[in-house]
Protein backbone atom coordinates (compact mmCIF):
# COMPACT_ATOMS: atom_id res chain seq x y z
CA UNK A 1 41.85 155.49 128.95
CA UNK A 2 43.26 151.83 128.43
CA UNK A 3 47.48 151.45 129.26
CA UNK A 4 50.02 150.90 126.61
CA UNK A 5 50.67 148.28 128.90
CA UNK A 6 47.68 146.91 129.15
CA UNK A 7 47.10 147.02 125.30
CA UNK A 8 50.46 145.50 124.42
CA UNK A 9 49.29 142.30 126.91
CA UNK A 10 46.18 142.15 125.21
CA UNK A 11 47.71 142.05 121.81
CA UNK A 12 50.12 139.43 123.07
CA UNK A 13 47.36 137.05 124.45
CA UNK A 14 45.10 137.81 121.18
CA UNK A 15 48.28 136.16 119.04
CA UNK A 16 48.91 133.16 121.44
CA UNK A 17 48.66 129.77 120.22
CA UNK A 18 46.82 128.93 123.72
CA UNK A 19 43.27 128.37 122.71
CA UNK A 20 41.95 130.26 125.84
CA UNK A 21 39.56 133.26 125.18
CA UNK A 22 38.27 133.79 128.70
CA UNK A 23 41.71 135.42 129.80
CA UNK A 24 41.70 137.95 126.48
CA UNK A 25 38.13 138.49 127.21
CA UNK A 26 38.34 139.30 130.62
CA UNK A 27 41.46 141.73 129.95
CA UNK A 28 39.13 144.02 127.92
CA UNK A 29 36.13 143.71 130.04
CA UNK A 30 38.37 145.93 132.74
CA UNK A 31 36.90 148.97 129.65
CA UNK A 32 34.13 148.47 131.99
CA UNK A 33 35.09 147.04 135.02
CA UNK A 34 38.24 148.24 136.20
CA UNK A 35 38.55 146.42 139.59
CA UNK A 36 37.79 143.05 138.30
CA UNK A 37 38.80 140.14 139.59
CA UNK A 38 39.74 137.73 136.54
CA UNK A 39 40.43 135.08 139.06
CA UNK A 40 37.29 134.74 140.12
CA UNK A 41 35.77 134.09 136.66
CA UNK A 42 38.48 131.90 135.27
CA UNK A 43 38.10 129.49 138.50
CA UNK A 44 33.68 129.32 137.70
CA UNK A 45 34.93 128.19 134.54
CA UNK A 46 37.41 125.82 135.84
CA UNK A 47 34.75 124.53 138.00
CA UNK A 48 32.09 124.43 135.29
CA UNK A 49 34.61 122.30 133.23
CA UNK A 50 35.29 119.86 135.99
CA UNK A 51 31.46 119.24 136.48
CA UNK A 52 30.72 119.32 132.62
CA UNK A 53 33.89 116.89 132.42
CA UNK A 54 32.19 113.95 134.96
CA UNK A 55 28.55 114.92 132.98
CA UNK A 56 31.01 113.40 129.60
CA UNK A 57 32.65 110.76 131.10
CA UNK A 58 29.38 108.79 131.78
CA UNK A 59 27.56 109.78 128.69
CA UNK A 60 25.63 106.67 127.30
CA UNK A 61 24.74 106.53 124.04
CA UNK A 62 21.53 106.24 122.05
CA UNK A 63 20.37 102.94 122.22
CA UNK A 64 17.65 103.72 119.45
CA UNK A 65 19.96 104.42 116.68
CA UNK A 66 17.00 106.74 114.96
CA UNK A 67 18.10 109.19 118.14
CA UNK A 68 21.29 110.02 116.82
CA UNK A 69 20.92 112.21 113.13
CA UNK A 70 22.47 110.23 110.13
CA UNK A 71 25.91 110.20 109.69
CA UNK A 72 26.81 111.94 113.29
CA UNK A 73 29.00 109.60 115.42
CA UNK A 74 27.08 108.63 118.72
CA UNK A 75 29.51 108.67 121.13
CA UNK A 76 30.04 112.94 119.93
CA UNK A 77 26.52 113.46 119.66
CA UNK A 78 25.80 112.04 123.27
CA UNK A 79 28.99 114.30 124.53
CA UNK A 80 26.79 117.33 123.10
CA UNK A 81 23.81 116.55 124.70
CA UNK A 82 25.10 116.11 128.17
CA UNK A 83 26.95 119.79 127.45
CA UNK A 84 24.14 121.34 126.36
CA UNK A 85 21.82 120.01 129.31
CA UNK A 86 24.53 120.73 131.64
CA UNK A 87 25.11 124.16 130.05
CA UNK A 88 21.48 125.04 129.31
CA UNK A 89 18.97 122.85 131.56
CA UNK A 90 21.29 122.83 134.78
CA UNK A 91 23.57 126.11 134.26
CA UNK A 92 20.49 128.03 132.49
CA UNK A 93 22.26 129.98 130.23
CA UNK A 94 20.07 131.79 127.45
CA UNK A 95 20.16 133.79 124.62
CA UNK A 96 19.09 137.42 125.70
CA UNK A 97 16.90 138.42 123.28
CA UNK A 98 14.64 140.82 124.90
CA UNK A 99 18.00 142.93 125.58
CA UNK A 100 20.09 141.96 122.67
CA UNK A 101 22.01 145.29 122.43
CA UNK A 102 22.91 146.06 126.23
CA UNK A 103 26.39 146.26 126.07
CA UNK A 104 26.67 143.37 129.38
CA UNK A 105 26.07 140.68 127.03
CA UNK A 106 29.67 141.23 125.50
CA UNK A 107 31.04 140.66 128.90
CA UNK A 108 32.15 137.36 129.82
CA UNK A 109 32.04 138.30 133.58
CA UNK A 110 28.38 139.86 132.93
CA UNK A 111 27.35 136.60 131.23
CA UNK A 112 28.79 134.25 133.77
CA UNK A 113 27.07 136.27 136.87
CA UNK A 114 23.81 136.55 134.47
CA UNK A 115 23.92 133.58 132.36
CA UNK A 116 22.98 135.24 129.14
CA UNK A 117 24.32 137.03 126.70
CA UNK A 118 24.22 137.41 122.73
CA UNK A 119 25.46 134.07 120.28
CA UNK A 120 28.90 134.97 120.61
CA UNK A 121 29.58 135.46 124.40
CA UNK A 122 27.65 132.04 125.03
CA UNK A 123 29.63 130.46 122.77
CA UNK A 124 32.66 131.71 124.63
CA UNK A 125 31.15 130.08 127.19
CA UNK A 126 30.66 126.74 125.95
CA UNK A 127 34.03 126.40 123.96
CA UNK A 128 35.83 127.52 127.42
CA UNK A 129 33.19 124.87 129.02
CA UNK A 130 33.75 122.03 126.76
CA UNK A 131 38.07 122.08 126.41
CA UNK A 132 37.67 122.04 129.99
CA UNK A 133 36.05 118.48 129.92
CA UNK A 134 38.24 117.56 127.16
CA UNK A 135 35.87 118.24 124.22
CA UNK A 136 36.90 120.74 121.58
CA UNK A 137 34.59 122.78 119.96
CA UNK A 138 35.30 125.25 117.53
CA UNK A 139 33.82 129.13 116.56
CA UNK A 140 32.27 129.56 113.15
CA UNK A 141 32.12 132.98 111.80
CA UNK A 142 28.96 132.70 110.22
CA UNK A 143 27.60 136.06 108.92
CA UNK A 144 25.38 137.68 111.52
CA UNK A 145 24.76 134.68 114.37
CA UNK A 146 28.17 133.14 115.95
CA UNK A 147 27.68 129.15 115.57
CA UNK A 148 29.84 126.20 116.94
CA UNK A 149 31.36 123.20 115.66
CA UNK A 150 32.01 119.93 116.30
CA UNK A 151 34.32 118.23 113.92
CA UNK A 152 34.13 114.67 112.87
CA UNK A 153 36.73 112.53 113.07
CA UNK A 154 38.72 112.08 109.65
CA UNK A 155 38.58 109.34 107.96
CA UNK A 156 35.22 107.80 110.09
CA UNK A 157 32.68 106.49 108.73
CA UNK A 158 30.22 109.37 110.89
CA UNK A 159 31.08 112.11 108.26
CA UNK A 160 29.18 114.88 109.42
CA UNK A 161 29.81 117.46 112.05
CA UNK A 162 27.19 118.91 114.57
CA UNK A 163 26.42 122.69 114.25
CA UNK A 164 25.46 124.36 117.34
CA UNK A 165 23.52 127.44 118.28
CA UNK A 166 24.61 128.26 121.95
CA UNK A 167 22.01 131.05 121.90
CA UNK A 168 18.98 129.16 121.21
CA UNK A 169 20.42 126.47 123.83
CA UNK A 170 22.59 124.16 122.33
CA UNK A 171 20.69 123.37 119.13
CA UNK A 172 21.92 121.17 116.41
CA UNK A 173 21.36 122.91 112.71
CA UNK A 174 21.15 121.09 109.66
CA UNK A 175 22.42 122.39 106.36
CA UNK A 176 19.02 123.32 105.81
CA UNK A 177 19.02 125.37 108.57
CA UNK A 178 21.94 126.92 108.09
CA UNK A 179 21.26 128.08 104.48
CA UNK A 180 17.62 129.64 106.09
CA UNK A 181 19.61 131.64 108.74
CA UNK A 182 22.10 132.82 106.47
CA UNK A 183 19.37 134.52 104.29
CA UNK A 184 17.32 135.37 107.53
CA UNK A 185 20.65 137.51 108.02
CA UNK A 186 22.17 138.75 104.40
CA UNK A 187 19.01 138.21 102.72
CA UNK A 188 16.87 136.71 100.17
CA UNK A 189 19.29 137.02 97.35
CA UNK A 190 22.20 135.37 98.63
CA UNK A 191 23.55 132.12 97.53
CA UNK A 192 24.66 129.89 99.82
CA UNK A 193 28.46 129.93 100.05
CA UNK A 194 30.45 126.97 102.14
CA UNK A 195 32.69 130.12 103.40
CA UNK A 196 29.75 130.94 105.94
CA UNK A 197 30.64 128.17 108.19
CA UNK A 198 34.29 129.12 108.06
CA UNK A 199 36.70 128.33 111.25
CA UNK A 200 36.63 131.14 113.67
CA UNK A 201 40.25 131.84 114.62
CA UNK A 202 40.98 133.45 118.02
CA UNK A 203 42.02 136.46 116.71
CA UNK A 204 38.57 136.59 114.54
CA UNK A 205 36.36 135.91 117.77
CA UNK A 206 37.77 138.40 119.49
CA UNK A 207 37.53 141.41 117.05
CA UNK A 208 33.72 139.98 116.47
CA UNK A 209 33.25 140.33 120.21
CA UNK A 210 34.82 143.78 120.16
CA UNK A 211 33.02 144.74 117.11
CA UNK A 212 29.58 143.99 118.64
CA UNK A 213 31.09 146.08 121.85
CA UNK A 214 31.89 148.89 119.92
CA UNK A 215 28.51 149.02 118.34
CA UNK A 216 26.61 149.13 121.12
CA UNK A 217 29.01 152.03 122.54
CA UNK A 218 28.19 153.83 119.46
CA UNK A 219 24.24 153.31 119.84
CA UNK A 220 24.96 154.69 123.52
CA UNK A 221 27.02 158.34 122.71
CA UNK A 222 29.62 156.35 124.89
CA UNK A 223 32.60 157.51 122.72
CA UNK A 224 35.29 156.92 125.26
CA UNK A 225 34.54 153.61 125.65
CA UNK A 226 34.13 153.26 122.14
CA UNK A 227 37.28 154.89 121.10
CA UNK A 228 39.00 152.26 123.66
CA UNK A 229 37.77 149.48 121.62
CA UNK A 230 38.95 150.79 118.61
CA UNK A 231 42.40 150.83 120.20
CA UNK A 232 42.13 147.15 121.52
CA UNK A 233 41.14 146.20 117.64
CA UNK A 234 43.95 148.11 116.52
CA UNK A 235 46.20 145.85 118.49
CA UNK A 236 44.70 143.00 117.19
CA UNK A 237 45.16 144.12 113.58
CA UNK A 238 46.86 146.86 113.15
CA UNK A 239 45.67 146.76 109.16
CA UNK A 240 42.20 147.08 109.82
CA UNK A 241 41.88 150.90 108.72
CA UNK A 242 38.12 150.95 109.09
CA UNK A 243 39.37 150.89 113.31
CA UNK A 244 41.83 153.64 111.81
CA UNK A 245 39.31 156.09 110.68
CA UNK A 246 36.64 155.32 112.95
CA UNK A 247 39.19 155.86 115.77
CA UNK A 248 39.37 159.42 114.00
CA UNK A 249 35.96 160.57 114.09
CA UNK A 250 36.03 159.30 117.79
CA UNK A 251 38.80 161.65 118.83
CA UNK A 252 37.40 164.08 116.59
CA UNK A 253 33.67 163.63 118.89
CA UNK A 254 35.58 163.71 121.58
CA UNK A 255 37.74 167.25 120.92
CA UNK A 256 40.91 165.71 120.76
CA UNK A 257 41.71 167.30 117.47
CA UNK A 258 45.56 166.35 117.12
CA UNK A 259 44.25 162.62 117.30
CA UNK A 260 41.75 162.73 115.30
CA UNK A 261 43.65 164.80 112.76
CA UNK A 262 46.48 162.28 112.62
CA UNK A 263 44.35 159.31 112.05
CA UNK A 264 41.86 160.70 109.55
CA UNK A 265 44.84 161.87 107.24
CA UNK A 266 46.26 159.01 107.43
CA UNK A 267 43.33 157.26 106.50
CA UNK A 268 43.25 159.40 103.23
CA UNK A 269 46.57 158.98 102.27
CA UNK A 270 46.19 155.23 102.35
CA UNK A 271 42.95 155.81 100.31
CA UNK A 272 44.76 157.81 97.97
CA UNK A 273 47.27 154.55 97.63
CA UNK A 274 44.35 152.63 96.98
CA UNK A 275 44.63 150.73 100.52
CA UNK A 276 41.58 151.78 101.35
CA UNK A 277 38.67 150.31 98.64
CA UNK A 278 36.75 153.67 98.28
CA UNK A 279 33.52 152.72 97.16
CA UNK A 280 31.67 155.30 99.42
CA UNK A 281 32.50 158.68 97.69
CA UNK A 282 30.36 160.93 100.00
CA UNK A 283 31.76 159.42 102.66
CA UNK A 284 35.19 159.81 101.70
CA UNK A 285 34.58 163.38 101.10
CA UNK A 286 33.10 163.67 104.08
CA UNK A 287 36.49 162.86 105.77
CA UNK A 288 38.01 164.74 103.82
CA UNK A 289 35.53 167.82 105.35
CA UNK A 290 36.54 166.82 108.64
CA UNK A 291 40.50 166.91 107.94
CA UNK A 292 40.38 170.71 106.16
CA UNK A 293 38.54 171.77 109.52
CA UNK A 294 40.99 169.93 111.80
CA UNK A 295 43.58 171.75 110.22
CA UNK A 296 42.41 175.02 110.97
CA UNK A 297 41.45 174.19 114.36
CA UNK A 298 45.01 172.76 115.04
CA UNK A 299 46.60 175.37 113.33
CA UNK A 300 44.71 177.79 115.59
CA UNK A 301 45.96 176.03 118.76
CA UNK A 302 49.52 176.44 117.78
């Protein structure tokens, strides 16, 4: 069971302006590893800044201007490359595909001792990697498959920013490629929206990274650790009431009854508000199910 104290940090470092993740990150990977030491982790990363840092300082660029895609400043593109052969080619860091859902690859310690891990943990990785050697990359919440992004400069006359898959090591997507994996991942029918390659704020990566945690808790019957998540997405946003009822029918799998009365009714009151869209009728009355049996059971404990 996670500390208020521990949870009230973790909300605090979720809301900094400091762009660092790895500290946030490593605060919640104590769920699984409760004698970690953060240190360690947070000086490999110092360390792999430092040497990705010389790798950019003596990047030459592309004497064959056809090497460098149109519109993409050189000097940025040949930053990228040297990141992603440091990163990928030296570091060998890869996409874990074979064991996508293991619930290590949401652990930044796991990935750094393992180098691999799912989209969004190696893109942890590289943003932590690349402000280190003074480049800044940012998240992109794109539905289904974390992506980076390098800005262009305003105002330049190299208008277009580089997209990068850390999963597939360090590729560069097109547009094109972008509108194929967004309808590889919400399907045929959807239209391509510009919101797809929306900024990633910190908050947003880590309730993604939690999100994919608490999934693969789920898939595992591992509903302590689960119900811990929902608690450290709670303190992130204390608004999100999907965390609210799910973190009912947690307690409620796990027998604690006065929990998972208090946070299912109060789920259902918001509903009843309209707080809660309720599109999903059976499951609504589902919950509803689970609160008149709650009842009794509490009432029979009294």
């Amino acid at each position: 069971m996670l500390s208020d104290d521990l949870i009230r940090r973790f909300k605090r470092i979720a809301h900094s302006p400091d762009p660092d993740l790895a500290v946030a990150a490593l605060m919640y990977a104590r769920l699984a590893y409760p004698q970690l030491d953060a240190d360690r982790y947070l000086s490999e990363l110092d360390a792999l800044g430092q040497e990705a840092a010389e790798r950019v300082a003596n990047v030459t660029v592309a004497a064959d201007p056809l090497d460098v895609p149109l519109r993409v400043d050189p000097v940025a593109f040949a930053k990228i490359t040297a990141l992603n052969q440091f990163l990928f080619k030296e570091q060998h860091f890869v996409g874990n595909d074979v064991q996508y859902e293991d619930p290590r690859n949401s652990f930044l310690n796991e990935v750094l001792d393992r180098r691999t891990g799912i989209p969004i943990t190696l893109a942890l990785v590289y943003m932590e990697v690349a402000r280190r050697a003074g480049v800044i990359v940012e998240g992109v919440n794109f539905p289904g498959h974390f992506l980076l992004r390098l800005r262009a400069v305003p105002e330049s006359r190299y208008s277009r920013d580089l997209i990068i898959d850390a999963h597939h090591g360090g590729a560069l997507l097109t547009e094109g490629m972008c509108r194929e994996l967004l309808r590889k991942h919400e399907g045929d029918d959807v239209s391509w929206n510009k919101q797809a390659m929306r900024h990633a704020s910190k908050p947003q990566i880590l309730v993604r990274k939690l999100l994919n945690l608490k999934r693969a808790y789920v898939r595992m019957y591992s509903f302590p650790q689960a119900k811990d998540v929902t608690e450290l997405l709670l303190a992130i946003d204390p608004s999100a009431l999907n965390e609210l009822k799910d973190r009912g029918l947690l307690a409620y799998h796990l027998n604690d009854f006065p929990a998972a009365l208090r946070d299912l009714q109060h789920y259902l009151q918001l509903s009843a508000q309209g707080i809660v869209p309720n599109d999903d009728k059976d499951e609504h009355e589902q919950i509803w199910e689970h609160v008149k049996s709650l009842r009794r059971r509490v009432a029979s404990l009294n």
